[in-house]
Protein backbone atom coordinates (compact mmCIF):
# COMPACT_ATOMS: atom_id res chain seq x y z
CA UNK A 1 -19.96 -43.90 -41.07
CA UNK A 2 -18.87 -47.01 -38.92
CA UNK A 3 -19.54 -46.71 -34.74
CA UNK A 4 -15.94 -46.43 -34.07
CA UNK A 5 -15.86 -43.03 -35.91
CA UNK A 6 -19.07 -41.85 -34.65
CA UNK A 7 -17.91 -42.47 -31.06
CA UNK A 8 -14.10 -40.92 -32.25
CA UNK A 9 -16.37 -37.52 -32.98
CA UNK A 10 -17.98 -37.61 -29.80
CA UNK A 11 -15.57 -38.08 -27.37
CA UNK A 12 -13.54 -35.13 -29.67
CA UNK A 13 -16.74 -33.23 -29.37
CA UNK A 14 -16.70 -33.47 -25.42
CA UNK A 15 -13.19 -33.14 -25.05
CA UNK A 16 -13.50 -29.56 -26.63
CA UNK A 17 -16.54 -28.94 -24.35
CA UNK A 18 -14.40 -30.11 -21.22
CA UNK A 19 -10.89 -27.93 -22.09
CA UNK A 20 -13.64 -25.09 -22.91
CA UNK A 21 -15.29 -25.29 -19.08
CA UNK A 22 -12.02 -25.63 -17.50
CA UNK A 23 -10.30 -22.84 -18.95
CA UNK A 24 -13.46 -20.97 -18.42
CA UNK A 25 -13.11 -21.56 -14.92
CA UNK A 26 -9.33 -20.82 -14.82
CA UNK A 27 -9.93 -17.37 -16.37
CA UNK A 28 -12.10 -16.60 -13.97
CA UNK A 29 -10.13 -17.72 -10.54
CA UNK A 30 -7.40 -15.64 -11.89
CA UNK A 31 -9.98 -12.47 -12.79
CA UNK A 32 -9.06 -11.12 -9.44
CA UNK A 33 -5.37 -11.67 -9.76
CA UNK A 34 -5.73 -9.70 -13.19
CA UNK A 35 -7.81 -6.84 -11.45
CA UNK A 36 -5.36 -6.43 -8.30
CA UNK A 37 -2.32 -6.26 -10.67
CA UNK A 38 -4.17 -3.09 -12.51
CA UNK A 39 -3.52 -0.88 -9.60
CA UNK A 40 0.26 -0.76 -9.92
CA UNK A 41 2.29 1.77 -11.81
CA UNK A 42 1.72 4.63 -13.19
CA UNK A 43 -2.13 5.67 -12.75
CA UNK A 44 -3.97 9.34 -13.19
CA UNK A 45 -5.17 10.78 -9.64
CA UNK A 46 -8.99 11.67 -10.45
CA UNK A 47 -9.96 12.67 -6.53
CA UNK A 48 -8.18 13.33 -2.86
CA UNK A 49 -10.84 12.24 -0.22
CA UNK A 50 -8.25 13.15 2.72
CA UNK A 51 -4.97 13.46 3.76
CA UNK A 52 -4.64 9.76 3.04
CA UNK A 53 -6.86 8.62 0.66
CA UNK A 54 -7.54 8.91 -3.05
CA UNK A 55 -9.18 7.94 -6.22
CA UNK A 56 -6.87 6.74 -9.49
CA UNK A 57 -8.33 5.96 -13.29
CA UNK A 58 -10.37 3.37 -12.54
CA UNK A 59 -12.75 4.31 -9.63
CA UNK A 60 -9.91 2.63 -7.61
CA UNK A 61 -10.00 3.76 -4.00
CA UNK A 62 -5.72 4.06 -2.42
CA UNK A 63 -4.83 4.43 1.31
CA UNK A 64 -1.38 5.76 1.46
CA UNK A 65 0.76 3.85 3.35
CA UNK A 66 2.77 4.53 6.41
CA UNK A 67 1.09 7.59 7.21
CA UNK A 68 -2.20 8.60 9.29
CA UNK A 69 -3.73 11.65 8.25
CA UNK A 70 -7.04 13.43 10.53
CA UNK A 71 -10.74 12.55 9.54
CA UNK A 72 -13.25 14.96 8.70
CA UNK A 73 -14.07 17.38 11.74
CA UNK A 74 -10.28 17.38 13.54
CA UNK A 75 -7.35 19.80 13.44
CA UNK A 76 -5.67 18.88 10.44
CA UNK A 77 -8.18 17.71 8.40
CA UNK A 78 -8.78 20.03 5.65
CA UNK A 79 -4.90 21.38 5.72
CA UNK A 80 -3.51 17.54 4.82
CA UNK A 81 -6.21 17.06 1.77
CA UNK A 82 -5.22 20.45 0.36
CA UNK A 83 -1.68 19.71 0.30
CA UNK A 84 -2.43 16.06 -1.13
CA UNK A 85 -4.60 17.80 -3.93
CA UNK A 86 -1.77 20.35 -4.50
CA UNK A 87 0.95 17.68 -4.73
CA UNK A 88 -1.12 14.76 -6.82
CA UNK A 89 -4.50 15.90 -8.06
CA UNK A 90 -5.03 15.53 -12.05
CA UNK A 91 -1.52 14.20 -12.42
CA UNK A 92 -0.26 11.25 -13.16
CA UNK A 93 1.21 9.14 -10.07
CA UNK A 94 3.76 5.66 -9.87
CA UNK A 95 1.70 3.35 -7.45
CA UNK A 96 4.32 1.01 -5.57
CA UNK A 97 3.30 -1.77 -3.67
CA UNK A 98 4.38 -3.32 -0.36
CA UNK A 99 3.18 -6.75 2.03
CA UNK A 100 -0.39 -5.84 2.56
CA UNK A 101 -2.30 -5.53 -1.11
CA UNK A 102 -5.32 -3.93 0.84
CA UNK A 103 -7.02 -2.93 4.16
CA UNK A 104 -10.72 -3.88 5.42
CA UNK A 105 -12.13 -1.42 3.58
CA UNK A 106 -11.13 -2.54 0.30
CA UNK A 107 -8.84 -0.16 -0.24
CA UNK A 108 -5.80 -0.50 -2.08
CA UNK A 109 -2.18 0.35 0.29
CA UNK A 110 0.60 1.75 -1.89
CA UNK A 111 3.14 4.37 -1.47
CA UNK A 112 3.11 7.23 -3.81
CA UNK A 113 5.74 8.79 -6.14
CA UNK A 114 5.39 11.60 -8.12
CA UNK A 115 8.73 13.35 -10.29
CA UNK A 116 10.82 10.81 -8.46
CA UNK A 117 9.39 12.15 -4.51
CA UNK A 118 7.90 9.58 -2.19
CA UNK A 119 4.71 11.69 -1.67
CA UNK A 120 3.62 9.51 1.65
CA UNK A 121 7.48 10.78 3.43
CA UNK A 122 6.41 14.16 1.96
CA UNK A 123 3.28 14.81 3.78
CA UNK A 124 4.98 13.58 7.39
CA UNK A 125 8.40 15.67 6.72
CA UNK A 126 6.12 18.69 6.03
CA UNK A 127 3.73 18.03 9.35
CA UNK A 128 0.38 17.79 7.68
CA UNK A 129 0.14 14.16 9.11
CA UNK A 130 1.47 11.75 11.47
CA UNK A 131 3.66 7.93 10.61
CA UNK A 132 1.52 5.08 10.99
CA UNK A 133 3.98 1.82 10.59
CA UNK A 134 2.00 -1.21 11.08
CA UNK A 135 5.46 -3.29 10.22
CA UNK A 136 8.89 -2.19 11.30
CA UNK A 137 10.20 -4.07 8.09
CA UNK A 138 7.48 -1.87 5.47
CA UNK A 139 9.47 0.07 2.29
CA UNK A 140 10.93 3.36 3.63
CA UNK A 141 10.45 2.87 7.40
CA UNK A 142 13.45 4.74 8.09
CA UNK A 143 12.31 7.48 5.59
CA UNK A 144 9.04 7.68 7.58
CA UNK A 145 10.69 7.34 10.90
CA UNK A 146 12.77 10.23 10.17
CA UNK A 147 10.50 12.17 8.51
CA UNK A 148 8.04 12.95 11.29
CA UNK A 149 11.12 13.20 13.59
CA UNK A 150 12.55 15.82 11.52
CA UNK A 151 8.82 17.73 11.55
CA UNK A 152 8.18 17.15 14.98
CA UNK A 153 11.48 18.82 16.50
CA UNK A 154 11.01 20.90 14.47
CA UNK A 155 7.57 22.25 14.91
CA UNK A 156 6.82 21.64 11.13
CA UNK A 157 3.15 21.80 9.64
CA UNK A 158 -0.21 21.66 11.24
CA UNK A 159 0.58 18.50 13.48
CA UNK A 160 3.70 19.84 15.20
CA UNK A 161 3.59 23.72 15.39
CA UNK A 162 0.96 23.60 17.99
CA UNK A 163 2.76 21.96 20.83
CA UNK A 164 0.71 21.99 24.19
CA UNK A 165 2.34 21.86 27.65
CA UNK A 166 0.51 20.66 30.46
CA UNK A 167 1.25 18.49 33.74
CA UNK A 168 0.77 15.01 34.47
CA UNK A 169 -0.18 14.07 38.25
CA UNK A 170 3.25 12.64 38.69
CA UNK A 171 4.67 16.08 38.13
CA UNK A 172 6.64 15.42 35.21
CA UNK A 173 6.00 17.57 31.86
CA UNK A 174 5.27 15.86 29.07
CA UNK A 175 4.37 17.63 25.03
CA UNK A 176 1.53 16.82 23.07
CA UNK A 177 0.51 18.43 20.10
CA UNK A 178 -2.64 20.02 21.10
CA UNK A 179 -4.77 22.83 19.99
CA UNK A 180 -5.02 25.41 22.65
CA UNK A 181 -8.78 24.65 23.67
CA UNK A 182 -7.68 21.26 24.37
CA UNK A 183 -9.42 20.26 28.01
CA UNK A 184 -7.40 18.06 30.98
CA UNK A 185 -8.93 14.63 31.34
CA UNK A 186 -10.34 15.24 34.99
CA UNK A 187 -12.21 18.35 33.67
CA UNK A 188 -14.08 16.61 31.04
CA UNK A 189 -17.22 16.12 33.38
CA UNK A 190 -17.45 20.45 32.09
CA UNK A 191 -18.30 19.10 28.52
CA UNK A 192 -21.01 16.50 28.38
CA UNK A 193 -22.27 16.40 25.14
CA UNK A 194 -19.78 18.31 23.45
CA UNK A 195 -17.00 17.68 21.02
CA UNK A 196 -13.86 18.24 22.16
CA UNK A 197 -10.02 17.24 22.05
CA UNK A 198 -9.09 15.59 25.91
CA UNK A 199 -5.72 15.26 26.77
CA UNK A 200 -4.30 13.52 30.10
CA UNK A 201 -2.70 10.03 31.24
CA UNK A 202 -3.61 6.84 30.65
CA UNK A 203 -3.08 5.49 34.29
CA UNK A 204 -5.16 2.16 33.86
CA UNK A 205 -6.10 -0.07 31.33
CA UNK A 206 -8.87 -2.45 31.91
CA UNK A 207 -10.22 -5.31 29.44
CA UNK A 208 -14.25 -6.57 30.05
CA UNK A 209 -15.79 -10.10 29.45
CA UNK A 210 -17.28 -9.17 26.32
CA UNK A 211 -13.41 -7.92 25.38
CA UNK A 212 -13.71 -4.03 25.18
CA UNK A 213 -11.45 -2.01 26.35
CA UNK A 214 -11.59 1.19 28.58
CA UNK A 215 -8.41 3.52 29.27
CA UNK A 216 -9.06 4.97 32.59
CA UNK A 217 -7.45 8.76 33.52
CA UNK A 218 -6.70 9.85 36.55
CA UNK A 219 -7.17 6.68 38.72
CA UNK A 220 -7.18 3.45 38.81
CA UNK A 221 -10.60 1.37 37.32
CA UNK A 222 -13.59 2.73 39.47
CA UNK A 223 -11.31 5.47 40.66
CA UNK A 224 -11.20 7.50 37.24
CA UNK A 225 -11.88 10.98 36.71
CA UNK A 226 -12.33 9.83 32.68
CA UNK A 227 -12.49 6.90 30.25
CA UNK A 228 -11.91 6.45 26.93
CA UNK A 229 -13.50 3.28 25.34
CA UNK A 230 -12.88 1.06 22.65
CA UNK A 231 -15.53 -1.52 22.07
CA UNK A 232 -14.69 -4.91 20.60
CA UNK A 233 -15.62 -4.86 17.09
CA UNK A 234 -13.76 -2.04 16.93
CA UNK A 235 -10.46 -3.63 17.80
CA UNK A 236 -9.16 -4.38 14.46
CA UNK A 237 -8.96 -0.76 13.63
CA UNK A 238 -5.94 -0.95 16.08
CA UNK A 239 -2.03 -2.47 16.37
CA UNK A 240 -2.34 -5.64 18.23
CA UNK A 241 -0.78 -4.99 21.01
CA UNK A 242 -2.11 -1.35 21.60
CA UNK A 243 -2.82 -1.50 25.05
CA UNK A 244 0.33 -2.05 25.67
CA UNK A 245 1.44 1.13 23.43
CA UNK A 246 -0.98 3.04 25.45
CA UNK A 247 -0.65 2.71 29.09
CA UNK A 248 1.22 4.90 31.30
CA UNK A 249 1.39 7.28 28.24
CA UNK A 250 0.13 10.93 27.68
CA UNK A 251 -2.22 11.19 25.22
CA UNK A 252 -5.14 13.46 23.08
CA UNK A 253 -8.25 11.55 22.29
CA UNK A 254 -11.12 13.45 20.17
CA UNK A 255 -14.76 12.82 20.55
CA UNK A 256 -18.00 13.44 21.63
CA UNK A 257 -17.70 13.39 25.46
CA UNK A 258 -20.42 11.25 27.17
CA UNK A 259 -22.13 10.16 30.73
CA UNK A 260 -22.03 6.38 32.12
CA UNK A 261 -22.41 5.78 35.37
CA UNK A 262 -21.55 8.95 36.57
CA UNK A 263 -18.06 9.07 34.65
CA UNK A 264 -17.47 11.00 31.38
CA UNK A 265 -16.41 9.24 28.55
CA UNK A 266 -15.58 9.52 24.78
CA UNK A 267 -15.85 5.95 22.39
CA UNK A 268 -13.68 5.84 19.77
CA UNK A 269 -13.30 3.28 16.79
CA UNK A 270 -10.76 5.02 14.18
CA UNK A 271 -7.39 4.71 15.31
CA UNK A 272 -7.04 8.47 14.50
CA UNK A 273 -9.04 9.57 17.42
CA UNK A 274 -6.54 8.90 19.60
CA UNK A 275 -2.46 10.40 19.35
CA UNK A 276 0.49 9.32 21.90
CA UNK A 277 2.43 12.44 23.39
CA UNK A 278 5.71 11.74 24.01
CA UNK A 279 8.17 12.93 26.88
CA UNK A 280 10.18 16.44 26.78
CA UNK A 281 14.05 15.43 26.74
């Protein structure tokens, strides 16, 4: 065999090796393209963690979209899983996708229909949770929108039928939709070291160095009777321009109520902890 064939085989030889590597490499770059498109479609619902969360075929982990249900421990907790699990457990489900593929936890955001019934419009029309739009332009805004409208005039579900009346300092009545033991902000001082629901009015919002974020009641900053607080790296669990959202507004915050410096307080990180009352027409 002459040199120039020898050197033919090799460079053949390497050339296979080469196109081999590459689309080696391609398959992988594109192994999480493959593995995000799997959780679209029609998948089986194996477990309901919450109002707002399950598990499909898989082990994949879904966060409804445009909805908020409570965490373990709050009102409405138990009542919005059941519901989920009576509408979608063991059953087959048509994921449907929209902007955002998934949240910080790795969860996968998708709106859910089951016999032709947007499942995520469901639970807010039937007041077992609460719309959480993080874009005006998201699939079925309006549904949403109108949804929790339609629940919360009407005192619908375990969100809405509990409305609590109370007075802010400026003498104007405002709704929220608190359980009866909830406690006024200035008479929080009552509860160190318990768990409770607080409602009240955010009169002052103030913003620290190290960027956290304390809602004062009651007063100005320094002047508060009670402070909710929101520390940094918990920001991103919140709309970007929250504060704004918040201020001037009556709201219900849920925590553990603590001491600093002589003024009670409750941190919160979940977005959940904390619900916007809105004023009585």
């Amino acid at each position: 065999m002459s040199k120039f064939h020898s050197a033919l085989i090799l460079l053949i030889i390497l050339s296979i090796i080469v196109i081999f590597y590459v689309l080696s490499f391609f398959n992988e770059s594109n192994s999480e393209h493959i593995f995000i498109d799997n959780v679209h479609g029609q998948k089986f619902v194996t477990k309901v963690i919450d109002g707002d969360t399950i598990i499909v075929e898989g082990g994949y982990s879904v966060r409804l979209l445009g909805i908020d249900a409570d965490e373990r421990g709050y009102v409405c907790y138990k009542q919005a899983k059941y519901r989920l699990e009576q509408l979608v457990l063991n059953k087959y489900v048509y994921l449907e996708s929209d902007k955002e593929n998934r949240d910080i936890y790795d969860r996968y955001l998708r709106f859910l229909i089951f016999d032709n019934e947007n499942i995520n419009v469901k639970l807010i029309k039937e007041g077992f949770v609460v719309a959480r739009l993080s874009d005006e332009n998201m699939k079925y805004a309006a549904d949403i929108t109108e949804a929790e409208k339609y629940a919360r005039e009407n005192k619908i579900g375990c969100k809405w039928k509990n409305i609590y009346y109370s007075q802010d300092i400026e003498g104007k009545y405002t709704w929220n939709n608190m359980i009866d033991n909830a406690v006024n902000a200035c008479d929080a001082r009552k509860h160190i070291g318990k768990e409770m629901i607080i409602q009240g009015k955010i009169m002052h919002i103030h913003k620290s160095k190290n960027n956290n974020v304390f809602f004062n009641f009651g007063g100005s900053n320094k002047n508060q009777c009670f402070t909710v607080v929101v520390f940094h790296y918990d920001l991103i669990n919140f709309p970007v321009n929250f504060q704004n959202d918040y201020k001037g507004k009556v709201v219900r915050v849920s925590g553990t109520i603590k001491e600093y410096n002589g003024i009670p307080e409750i941190v919160i990180s979940p977005e959940s902890q904390i619900e916007i009352g809105n004023p009585i027409l």
